[in-house]
Structures are given as structure tokens and as C-alpha cells.
N, C-alpha and C. Protein backbone atom coordinates (compact mmCIF):
# COMPACT_ATOMS: atom_id res chain seq x y z
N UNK A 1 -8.07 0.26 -7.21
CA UNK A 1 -7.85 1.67 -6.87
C UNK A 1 -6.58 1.81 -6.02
N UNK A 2 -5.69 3.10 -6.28
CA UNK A 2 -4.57 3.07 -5.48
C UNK A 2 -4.66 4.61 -5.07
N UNK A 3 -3.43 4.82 -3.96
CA UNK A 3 -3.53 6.49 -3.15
C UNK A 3 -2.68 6.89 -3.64
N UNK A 4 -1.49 6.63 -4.50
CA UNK A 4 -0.60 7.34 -4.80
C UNK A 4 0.61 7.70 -3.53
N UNK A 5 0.68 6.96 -2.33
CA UNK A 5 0.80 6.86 -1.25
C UNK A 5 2.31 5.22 -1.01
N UNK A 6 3.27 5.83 -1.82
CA UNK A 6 4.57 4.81 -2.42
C UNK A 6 4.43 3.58 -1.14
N UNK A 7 4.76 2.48 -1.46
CA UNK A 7 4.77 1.53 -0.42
C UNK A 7 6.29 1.10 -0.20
N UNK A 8 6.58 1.26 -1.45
CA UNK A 8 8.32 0.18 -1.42
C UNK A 8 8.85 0.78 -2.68
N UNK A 9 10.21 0.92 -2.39
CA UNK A 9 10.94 1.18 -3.76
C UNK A 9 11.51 0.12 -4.22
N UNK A 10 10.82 -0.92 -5.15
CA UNK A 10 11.90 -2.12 -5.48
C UNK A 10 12.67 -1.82 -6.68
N UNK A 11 13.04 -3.09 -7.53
CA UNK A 11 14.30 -2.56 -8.29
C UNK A 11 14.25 -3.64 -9.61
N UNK A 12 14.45 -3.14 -10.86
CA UNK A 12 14.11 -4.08 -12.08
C UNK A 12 15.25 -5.27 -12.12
N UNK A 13 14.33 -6.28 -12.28
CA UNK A 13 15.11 -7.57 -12.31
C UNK A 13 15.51 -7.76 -13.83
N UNK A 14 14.51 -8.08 -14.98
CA UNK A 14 14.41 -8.50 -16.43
C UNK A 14 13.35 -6.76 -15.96
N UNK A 15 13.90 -6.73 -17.69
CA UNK A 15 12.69 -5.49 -18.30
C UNK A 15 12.43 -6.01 -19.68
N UNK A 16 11.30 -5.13 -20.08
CA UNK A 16 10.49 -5.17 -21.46
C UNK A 16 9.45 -6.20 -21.13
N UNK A 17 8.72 -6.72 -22.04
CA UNK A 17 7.29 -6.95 -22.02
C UNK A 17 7.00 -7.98 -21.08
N UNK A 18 7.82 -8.32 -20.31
CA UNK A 18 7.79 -9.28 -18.69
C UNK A 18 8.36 -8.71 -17.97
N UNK A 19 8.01 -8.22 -17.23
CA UNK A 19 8.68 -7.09 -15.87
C UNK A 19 8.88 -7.94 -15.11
N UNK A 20 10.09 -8.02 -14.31
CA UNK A 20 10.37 -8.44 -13.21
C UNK A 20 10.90 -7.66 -12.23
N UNK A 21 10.14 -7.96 -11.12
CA UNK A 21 10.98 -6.73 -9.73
C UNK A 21 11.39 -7.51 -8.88
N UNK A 22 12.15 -6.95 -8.20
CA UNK A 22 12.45 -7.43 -6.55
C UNK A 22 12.23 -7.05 -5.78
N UNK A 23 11.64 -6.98 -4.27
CA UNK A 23 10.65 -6.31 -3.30
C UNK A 23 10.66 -7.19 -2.46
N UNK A 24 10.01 -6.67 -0.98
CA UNK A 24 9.68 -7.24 0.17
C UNK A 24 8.40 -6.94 0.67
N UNK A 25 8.43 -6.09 0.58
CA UNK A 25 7.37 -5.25 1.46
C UNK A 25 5.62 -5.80 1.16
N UNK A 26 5.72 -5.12 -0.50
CA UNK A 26 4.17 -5.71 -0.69
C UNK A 26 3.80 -6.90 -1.56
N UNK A 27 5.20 -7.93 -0.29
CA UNK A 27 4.72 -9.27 -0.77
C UNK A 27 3.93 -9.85 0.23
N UNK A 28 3.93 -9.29 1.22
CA UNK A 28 3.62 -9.85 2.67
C UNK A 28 2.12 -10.12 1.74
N UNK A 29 1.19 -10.12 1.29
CA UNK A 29 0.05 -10.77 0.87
C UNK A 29 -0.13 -10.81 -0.35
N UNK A 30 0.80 -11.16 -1.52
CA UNK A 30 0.70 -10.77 -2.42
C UNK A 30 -0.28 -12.21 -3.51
N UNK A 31 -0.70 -12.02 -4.30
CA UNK A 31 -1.19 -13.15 -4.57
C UNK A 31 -1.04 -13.86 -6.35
N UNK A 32 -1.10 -14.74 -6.82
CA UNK A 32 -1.16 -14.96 -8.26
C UNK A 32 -2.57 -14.17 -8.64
N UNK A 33 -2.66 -13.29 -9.55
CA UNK A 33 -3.61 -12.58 -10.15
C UNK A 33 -3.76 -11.02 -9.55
N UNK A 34 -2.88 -10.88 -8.59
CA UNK A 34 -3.15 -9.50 -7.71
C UNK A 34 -2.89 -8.50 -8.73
N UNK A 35 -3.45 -7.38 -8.21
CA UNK A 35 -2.89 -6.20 -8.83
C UNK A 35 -1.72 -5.42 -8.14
N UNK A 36 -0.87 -4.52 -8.80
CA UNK A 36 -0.46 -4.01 -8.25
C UNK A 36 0.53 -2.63 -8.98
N UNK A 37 0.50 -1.61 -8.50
CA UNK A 37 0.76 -0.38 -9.35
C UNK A 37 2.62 -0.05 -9.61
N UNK A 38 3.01 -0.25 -10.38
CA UNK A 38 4.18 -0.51 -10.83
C UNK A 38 5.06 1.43 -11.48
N UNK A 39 5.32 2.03 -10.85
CA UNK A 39 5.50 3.61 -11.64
C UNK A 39 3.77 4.43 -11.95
N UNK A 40 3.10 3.55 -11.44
CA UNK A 40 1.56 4.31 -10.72
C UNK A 40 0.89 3.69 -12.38
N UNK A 41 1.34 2.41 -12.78
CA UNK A 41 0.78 1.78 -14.05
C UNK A 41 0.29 0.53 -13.40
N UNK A 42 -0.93 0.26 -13.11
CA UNK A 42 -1.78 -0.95 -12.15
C UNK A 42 -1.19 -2.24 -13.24
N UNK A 43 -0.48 -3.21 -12.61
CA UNK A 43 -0.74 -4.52 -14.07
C UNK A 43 -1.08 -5.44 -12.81
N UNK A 44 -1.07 -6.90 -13.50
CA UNK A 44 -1.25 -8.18 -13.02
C UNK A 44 -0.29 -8.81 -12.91
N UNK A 45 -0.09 -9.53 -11.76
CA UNK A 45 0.89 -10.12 -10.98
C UNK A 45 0.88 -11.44 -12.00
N UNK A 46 1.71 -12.30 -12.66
CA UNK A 46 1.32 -13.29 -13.53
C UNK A 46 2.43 -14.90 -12.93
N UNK A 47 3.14 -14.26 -11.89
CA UNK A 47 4.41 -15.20 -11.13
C UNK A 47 4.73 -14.22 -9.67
N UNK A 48 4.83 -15.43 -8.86
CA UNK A 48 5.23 -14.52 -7.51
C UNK A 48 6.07 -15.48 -7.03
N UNK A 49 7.49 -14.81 -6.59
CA UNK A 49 8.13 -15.53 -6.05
C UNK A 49 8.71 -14.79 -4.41
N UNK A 50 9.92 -15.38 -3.84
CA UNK A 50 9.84 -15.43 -2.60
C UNK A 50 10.78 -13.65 -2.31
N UNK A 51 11.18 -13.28 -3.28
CA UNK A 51 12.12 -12.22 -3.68
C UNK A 51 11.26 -11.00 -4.79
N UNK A 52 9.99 -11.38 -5.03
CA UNK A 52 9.41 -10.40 -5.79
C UNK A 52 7.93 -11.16 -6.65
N UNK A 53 8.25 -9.98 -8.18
CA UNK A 53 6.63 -10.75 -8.76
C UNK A 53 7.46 -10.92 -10.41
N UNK A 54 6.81 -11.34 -10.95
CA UNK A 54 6.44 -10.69 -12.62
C UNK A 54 5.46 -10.32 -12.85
N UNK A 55 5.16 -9.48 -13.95
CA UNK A 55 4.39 -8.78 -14.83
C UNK A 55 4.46 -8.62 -16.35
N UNK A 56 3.03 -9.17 -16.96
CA UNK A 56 3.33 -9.24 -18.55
C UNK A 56 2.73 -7.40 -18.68
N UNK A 57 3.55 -6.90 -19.61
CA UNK A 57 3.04 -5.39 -20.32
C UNK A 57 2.70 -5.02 -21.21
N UNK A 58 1.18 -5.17 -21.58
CA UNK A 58 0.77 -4.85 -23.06
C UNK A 58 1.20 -3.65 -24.04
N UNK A 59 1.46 -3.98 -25.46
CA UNK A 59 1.72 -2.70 -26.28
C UNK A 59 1.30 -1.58 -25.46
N UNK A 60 0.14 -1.28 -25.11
CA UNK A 60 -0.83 0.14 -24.86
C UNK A 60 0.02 0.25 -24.30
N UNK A 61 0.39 -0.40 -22.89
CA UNK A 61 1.23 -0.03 -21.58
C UNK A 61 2.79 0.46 -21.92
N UNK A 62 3.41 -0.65 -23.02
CA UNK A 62 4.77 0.26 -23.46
C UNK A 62 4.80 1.06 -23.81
N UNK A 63 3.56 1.68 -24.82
CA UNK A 63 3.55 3.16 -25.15
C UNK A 63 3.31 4.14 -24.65
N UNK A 64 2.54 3.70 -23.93
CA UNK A 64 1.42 4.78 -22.91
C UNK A 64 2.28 5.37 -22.01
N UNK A 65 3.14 4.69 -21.36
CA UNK A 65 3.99 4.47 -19.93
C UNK A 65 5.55 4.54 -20.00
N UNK A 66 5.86 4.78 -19.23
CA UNK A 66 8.14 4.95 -19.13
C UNK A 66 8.37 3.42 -18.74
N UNK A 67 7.50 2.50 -18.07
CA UNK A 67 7.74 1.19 -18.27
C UNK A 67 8.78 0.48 -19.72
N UNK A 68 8.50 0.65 -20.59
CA UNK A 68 9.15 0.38 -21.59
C UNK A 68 10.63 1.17 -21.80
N UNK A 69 11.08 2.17 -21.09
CA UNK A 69 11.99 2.49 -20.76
C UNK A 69 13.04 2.12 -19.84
N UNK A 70 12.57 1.20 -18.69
CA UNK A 70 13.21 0.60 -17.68
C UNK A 70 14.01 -0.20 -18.09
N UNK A 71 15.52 -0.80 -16.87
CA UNK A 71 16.44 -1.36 -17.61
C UNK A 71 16.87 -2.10 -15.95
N UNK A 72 17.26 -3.49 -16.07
CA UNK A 72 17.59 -4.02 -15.13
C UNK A 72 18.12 -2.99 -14.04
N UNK A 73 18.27 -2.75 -12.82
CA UNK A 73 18.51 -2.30 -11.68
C UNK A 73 17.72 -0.72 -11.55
N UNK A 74 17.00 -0.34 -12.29
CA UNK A 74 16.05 0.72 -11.82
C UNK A 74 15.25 0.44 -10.70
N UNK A 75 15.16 1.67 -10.14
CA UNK A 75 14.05 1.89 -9.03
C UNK A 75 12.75 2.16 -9.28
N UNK A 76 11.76 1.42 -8.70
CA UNK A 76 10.15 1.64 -9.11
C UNK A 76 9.62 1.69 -7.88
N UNK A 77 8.92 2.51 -8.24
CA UNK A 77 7.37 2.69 -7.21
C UNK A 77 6.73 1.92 -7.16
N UNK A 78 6.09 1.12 -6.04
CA UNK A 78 5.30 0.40 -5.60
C UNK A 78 4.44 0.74 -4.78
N UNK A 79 2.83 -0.06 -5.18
CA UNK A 79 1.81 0.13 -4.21
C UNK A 79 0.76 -0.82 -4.43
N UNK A 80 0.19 -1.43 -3.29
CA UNK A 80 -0.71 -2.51 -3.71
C UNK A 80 -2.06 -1.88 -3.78
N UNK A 81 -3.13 -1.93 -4.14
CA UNK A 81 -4.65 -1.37 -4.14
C UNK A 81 -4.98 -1.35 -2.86
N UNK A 82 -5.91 -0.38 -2.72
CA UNK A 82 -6.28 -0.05 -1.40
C UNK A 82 -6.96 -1.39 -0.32
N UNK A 83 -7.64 -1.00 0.46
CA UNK A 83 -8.32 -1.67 0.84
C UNK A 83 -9.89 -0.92 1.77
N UNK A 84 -11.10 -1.01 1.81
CA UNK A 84 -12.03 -0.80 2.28
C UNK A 84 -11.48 -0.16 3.61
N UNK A 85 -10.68 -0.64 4.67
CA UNK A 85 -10.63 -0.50 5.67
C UNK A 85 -9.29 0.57 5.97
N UNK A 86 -8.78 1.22 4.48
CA UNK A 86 -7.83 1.86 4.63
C UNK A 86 -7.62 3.30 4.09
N UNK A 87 -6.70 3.97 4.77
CA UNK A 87 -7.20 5.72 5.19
C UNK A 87 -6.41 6.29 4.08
N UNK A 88 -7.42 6.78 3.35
CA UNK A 88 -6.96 7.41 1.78
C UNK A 88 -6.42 8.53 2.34
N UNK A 89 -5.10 8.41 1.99
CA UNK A 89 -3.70 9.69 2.83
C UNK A 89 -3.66 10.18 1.16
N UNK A 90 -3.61 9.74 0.31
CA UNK A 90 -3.33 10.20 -0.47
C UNK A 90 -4.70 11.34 -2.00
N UNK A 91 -4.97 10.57 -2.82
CA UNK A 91 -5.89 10.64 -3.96
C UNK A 91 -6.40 9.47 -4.33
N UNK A 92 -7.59 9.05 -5.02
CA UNK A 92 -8.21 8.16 -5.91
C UNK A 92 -7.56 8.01 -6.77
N UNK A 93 -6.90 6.62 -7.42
CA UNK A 93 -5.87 6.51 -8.64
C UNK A 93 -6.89 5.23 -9.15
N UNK A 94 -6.38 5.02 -10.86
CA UNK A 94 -6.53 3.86 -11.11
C UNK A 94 -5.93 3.07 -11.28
N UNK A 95 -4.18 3.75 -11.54
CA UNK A 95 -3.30 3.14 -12.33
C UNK A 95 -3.15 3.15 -13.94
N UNK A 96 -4.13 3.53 -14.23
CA UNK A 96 -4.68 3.89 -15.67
C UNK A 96 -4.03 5.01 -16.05
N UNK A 97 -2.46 5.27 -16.80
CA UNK A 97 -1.47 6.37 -17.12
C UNK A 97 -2.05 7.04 -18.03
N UNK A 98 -2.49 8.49 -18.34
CA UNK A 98 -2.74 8.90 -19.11
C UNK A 98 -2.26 9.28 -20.10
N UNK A 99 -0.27 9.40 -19.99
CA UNK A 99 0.74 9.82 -20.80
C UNK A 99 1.52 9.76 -19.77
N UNK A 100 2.54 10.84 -20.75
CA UNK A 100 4.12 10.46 -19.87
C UNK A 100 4.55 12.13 -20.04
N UNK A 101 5.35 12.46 -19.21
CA UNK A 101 5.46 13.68 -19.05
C UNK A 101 7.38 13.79 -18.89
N UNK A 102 7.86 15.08 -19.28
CA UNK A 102 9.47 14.97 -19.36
C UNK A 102 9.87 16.00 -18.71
N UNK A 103 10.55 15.05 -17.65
CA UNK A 103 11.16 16.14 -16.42
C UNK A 103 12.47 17.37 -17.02
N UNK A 104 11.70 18.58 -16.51
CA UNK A 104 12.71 19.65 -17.34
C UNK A 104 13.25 19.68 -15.83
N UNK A 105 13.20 19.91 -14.88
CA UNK A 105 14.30 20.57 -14.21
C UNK A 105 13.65 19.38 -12.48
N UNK A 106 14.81 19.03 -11.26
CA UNK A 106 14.41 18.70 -9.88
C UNK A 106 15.41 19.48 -9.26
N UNK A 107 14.95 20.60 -8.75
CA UNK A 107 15.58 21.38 -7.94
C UNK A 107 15.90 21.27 -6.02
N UNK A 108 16.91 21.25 -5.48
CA UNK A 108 16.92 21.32 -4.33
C UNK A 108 16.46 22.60 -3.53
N UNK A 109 15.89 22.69 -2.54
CA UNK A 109 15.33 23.72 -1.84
C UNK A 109 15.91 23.39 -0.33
N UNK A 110 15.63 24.31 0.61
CA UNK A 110 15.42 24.72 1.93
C UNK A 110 15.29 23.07 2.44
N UNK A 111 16.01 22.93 3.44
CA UNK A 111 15.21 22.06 4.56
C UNK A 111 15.33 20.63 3.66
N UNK A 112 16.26 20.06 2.79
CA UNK A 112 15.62 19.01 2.31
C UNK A 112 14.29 18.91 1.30
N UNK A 113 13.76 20.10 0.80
CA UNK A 113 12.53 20.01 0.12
C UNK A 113 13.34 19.96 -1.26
N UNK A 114 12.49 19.29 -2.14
CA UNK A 114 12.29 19.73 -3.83
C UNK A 114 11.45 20.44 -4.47
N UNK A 115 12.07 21.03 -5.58
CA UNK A 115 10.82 21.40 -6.81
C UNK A 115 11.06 20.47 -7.95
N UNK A 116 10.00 20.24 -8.09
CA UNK A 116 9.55 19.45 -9.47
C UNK A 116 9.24 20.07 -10.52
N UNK A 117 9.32 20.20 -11.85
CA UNK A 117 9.02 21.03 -12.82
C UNK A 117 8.97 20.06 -14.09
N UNK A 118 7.67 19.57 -14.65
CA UNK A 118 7.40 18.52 -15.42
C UNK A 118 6.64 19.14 -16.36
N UNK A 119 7.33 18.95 -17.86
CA UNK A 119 6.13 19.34 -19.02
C UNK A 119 5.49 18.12 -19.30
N UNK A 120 4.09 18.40 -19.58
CA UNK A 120 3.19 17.63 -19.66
C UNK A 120 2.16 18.03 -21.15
N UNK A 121 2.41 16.96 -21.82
CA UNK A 121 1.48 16.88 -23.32
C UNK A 121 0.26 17.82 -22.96
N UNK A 122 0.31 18.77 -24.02
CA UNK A 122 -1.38 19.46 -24.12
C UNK A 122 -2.32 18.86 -23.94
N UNK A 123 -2.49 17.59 -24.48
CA UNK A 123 -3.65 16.79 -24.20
C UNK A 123 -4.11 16.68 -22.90
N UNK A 124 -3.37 16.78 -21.92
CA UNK A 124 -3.23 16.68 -20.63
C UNK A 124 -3.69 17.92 -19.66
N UNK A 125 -2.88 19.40 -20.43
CA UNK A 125 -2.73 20.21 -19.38
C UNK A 125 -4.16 20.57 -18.75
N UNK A 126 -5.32 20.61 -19.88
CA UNK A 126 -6.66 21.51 -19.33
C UNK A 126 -7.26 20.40 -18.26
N UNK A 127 -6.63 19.32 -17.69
CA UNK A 127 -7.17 18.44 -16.61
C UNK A 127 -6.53 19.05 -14.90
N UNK A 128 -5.44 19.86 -15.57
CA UNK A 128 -4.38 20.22 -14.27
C UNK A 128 -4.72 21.50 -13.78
N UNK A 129 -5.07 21.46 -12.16
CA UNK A 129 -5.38 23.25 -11.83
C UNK A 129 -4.42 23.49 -10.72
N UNK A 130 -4.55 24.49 -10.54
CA UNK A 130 -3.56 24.60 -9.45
C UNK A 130 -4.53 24.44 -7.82
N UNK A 131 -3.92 23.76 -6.81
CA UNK A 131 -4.09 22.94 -6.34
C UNK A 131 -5.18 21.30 -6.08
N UNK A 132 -4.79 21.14 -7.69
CA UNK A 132 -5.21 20.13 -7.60
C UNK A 132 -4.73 19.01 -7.48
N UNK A 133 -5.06 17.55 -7.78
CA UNK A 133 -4.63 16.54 -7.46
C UNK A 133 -3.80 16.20 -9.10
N UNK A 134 -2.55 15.11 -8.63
CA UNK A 134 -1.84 14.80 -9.92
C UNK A 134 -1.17 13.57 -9.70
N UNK A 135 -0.82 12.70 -10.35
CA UNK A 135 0.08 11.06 -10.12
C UNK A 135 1.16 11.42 -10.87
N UNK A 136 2.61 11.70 -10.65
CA UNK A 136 3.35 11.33 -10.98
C UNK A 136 4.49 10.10 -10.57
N UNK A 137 4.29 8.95 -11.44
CA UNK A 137 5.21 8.11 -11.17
C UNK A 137 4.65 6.96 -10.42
N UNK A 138 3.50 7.53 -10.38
CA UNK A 138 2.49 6.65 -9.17
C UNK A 138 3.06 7.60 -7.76
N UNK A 139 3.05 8.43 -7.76
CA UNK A 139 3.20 9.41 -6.49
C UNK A 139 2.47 10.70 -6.76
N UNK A 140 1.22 10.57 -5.21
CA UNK A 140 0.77 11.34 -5.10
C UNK A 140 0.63 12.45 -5.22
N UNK A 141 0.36 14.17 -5.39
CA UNK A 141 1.25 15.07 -5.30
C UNK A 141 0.16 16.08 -5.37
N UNK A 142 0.33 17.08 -5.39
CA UNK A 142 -0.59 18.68 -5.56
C UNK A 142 0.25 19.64 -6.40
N UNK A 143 -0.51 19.56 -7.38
CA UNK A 143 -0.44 20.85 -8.34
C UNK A 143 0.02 22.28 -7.41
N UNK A 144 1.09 22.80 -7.68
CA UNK A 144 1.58 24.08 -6.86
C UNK A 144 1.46 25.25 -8.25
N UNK A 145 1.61 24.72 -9.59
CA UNK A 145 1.95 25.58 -10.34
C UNK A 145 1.50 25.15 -11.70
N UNK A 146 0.90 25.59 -12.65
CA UNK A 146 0.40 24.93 -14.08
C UNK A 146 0.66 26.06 -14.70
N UNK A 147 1.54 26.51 -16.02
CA UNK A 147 1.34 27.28 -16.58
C UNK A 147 2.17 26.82 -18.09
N UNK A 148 0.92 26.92 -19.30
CA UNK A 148 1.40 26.52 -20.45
C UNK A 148 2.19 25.38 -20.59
N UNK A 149 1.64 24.14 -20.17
CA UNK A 149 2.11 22.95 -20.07
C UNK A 149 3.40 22.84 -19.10
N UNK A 150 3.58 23.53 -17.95
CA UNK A 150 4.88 23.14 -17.63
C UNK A 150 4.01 23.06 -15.86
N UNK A 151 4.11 22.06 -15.19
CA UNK A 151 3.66 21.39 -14.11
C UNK A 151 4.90 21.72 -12.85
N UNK A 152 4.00 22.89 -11.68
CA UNK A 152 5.01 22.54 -10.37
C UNK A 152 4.66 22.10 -9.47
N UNK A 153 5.63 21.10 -9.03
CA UNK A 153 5.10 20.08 -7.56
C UNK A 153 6.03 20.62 -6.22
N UNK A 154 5.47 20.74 -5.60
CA UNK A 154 6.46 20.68 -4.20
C UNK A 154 7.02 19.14 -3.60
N UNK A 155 8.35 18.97 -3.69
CA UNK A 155 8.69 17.33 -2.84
C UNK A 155 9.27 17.51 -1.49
N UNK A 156 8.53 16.62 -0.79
CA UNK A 156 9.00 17.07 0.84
C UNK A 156 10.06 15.96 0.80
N UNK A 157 11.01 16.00 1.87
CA UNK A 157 12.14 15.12 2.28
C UNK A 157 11.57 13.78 2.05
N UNK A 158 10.21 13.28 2.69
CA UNK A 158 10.47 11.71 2.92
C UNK A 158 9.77 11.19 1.79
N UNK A 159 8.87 11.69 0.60
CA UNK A 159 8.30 12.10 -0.37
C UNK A 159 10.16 11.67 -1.80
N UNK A 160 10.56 12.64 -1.51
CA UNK A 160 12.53 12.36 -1.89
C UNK A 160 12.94 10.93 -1.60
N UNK A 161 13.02 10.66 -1.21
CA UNK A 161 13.59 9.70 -0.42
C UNK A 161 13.25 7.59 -0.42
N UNK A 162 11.76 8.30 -0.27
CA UNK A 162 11.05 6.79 -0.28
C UNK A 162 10.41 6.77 -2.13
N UNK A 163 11.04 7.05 -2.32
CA UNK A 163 10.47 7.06 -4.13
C UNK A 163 11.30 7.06 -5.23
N UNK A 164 11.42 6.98 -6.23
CA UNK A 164 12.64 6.84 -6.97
C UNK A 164 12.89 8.14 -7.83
N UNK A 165 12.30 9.40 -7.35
CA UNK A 165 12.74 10.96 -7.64
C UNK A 165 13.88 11.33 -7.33
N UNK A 166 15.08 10.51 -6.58
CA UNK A 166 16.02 10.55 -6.37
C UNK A 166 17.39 10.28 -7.37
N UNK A 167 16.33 9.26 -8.17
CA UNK A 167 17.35 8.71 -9.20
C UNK A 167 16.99 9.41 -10.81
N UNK A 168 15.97 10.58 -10.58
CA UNK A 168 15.72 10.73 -11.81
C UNK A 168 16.28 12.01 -12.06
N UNK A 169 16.42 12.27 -13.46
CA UNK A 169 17.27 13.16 -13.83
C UNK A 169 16.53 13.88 -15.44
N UNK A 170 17.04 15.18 -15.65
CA UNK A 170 16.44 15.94 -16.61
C UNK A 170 16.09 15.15 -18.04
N UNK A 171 15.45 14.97 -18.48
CA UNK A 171 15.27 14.52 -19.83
C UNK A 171 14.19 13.08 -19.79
N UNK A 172 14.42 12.76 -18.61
CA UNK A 172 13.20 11.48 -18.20
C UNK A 172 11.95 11.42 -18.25
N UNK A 173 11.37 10.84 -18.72
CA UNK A 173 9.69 10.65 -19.15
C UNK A 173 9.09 9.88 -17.73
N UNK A 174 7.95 11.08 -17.32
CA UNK A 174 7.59 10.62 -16.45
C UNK A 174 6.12 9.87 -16.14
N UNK A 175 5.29 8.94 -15.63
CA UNK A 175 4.47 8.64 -16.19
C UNK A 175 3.44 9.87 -15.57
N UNK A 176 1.95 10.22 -16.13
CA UNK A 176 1.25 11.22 -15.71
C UNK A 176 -0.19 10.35 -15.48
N UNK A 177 -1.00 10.91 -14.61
CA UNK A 177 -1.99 10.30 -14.29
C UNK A 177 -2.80 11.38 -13.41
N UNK A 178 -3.96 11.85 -14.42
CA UNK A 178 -4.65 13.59 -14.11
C UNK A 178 -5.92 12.74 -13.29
N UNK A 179 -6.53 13.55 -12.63
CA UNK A 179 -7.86 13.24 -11.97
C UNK A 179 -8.35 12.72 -12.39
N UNK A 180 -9.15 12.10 -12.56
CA UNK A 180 -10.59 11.25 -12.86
C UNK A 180 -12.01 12.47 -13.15
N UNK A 181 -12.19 12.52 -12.10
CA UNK A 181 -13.14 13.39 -11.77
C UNK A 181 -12.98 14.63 -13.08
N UNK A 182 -11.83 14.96 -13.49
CA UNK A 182 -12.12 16.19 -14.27
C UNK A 182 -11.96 15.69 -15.55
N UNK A 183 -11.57 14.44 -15.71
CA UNK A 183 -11.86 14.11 -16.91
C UNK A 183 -13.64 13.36 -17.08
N UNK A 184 -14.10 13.13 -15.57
CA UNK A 184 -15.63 12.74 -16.43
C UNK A 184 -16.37 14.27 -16.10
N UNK A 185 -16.16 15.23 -15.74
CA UNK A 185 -16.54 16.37 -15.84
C UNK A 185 -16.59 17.04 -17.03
N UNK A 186 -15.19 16.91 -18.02
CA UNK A 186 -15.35 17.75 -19.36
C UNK A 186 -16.49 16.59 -20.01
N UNK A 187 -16.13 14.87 -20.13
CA UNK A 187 -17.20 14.71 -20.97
C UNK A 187 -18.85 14.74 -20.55
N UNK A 188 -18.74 15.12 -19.21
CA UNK A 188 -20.36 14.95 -19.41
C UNK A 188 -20.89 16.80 -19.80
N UNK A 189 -19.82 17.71 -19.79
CA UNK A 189 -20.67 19.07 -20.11
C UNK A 189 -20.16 19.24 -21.78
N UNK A 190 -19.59 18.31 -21.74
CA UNK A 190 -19.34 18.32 -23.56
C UNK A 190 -20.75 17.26 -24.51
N UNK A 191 -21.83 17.15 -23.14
CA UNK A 191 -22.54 16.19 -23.63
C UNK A 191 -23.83 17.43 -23.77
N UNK A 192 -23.60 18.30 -23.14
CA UNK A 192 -24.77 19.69 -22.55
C UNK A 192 -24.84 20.54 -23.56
N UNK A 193 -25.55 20.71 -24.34
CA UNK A 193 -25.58 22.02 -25.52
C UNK A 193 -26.22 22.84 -24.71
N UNK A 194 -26.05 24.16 -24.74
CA UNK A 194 -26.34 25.90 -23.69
C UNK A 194 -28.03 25.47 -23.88
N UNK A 195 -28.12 24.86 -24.88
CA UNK A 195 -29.80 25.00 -25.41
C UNK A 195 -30.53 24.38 -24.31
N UNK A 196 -30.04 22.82 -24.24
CA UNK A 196 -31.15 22.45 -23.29
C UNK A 196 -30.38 22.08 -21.93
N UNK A 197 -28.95 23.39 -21.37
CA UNK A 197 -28.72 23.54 -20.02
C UNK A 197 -29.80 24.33 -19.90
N UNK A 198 -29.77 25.19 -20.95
CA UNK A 198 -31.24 26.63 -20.00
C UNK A 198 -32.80 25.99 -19.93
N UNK A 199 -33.16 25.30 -20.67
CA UNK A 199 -34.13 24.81 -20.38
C UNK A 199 -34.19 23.66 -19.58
N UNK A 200 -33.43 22.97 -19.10
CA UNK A 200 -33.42 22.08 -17.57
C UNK A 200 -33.65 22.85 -16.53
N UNK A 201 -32.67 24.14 -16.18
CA UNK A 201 -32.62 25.36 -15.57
C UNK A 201 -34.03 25.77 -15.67
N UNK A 202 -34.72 26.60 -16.52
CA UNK A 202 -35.85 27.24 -16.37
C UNK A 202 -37.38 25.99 -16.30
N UNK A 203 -36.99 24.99 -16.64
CA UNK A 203 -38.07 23.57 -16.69
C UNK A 203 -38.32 23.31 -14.71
């Protein structure tokens, strides 16, 4: 499980179906077999060295994910899985990308803030409400705006900054990762025929 809560921005060493990064930060315990959320896509650590990790990336994951898009010296989001003893600042993630979403517009605002403005596959949108929870990129965020597939986020300065929204630009596929919760919500009332909700109700 991850918060969506960026740890380190490292940077692509080798890309395609062996990822390699470079990082510091969440090596301080890092381990052979660890997990760890890569653009908010959880894989397995499969080599760790003193300058970073590798990662093997299954088909699903090249397709599923902008991973397969990366190219030596990109910036990625990093975050290691939570821990029991640690203060969910952010959302419940799995790392589990649901699609990929294509940044139409990152606008500058007031004060150092951004707007985000991301279309997101239909398949996707009826999971998104407005203020709800959303992963882009493996970064945390709140739904400000949903209308007819087009997604608005508010980005605060250090949100900018510590993440690689800095380097991204119009036409980029972003990875998407909708609640949990409202996806086991549609299937369990898609499991409910009206017939026997009213008779649980009146039983």
C-alpha cells in the first residue's frame, strides 16, 4: 500500500522492460524483493545497488502505464509502501494503474500554485467525483473539477516542485489510479437487483 505522498524524484538510468533508476533517498532500507511505487506503478525491486534499484516490467505494466514511455534521464516519482506505524498524509494506493490519462493543459496560477487539467478514458471517469480522491503519477491529489472526462487538480508549490509535474508538458500520458473504494462499491451494487434490495429492506 502507498499514500501517494512523493518521497524522491529520481531519474531513468536504462528504460523499457528493465527499469533502472537512480535515487538516494528510498534506499536508506531498501531491500532485494521490496516493493516500491515507480510513477504510482508498485513493481519489484529485482537488483539494488549503491546509486539506485532495477525493475523488471511486465507487458500489462507497459501497456497499462507511461512507464513504457520513459527514456534515459526522466524524472520519476518515488515512494516506498507504507508502514503500520506511519501517518497516512495522503490516500490508500495500490500502485495498481488503472490507465493513463493525457495532460491537456498545466497552468500557472497565483502564489506559485498550478492547475492541472487531465483527460481521462471514460472507463475511468464514473469513479471520479468532485472532491474526491485521485493518483496521478503516483501523486496524491483531490478532484477540484470532473466534467465529461476532463479532470481538475489544484498543485500547490511544493506538490510542483518535489515531483516530476515540472517536467511535464501537454500531450503526455499520465498514469491514473481512481479509488478503490468506488470501484468495489459499483461492483458490489451491480451485484443487488432492486428486487431483493427491497426485500432485505422490508425482511
Amino acid at each position: 500500500m502507498f499514500t501517494g505522498i512523493v518521497e524522491e524524484l529520481g531519474r531513468v538510468v536504462t528504460a523499457g522492460s528493465r527499469l533502472s533508476i537512480s535515487c538516494s533517498r528510498v534506499m536508506e532500507d531498501m531491500t532485494l524483493g521490496a516493493s516500491i511505487a515507480v510513477n504510482g506503478v508498485c513493481l519489484t525491486v529485482v537488483e539494488v545497488r549503491p546509486d539506485g534499484f532495477t525493475a523488471d516490467l511486465a507487458p500489462e505494466t507497459l501497456d497499462r502505464s507511461n512507464l513504457g514511455d520513459l527514456k534515459a534521464g526522466d524524472p520519476v516519482n518515488l515512494e516506498r509502501p507504507i508502514t503500520l506505524a506511519a501517518r497516512l498524509s495522503g490516500h490508500i494506493m495500490q500502485g495498481h494503474v488503472d490507465g493513463t490519462g493525457v495532460l491537456e493543459n498545466l497552468r500557472a496560477l497565483e502564489n506559485g500554485n498550478w492547475e492541472l487539467l487531465v483527460r481521462v478514458p471514460e472507463t475511468l471517469d464514473r469513479y471520479l467525483v468532485y472532491k474526491g480522491s485521485i493518483a496521478i503519477d503516483g501523486i496524491s491529489l483531490t478532484v477540484a473539477d470532473v466534467t465529461d472526462g476532463l479532470v481538475r487538480v489544484a498543485i500547490i508549490p511544493h506538490t510542483y516542485v518535489a515531483t516530476n509535474l515540472s517536467a511535464r508538458k501537454a500531450g503526455d500520458r499520465l498514469n491514473i489510479e481512481c479509488d478503490m473504494l468506488a470501484k468495489h462499491v459499483e461492483k458490489l451494487l451491480g451485484r443487488i437487483s432492486p428486487g431483493a434490495h427491497a426485500e432485505s429492506i422490508s425482511g
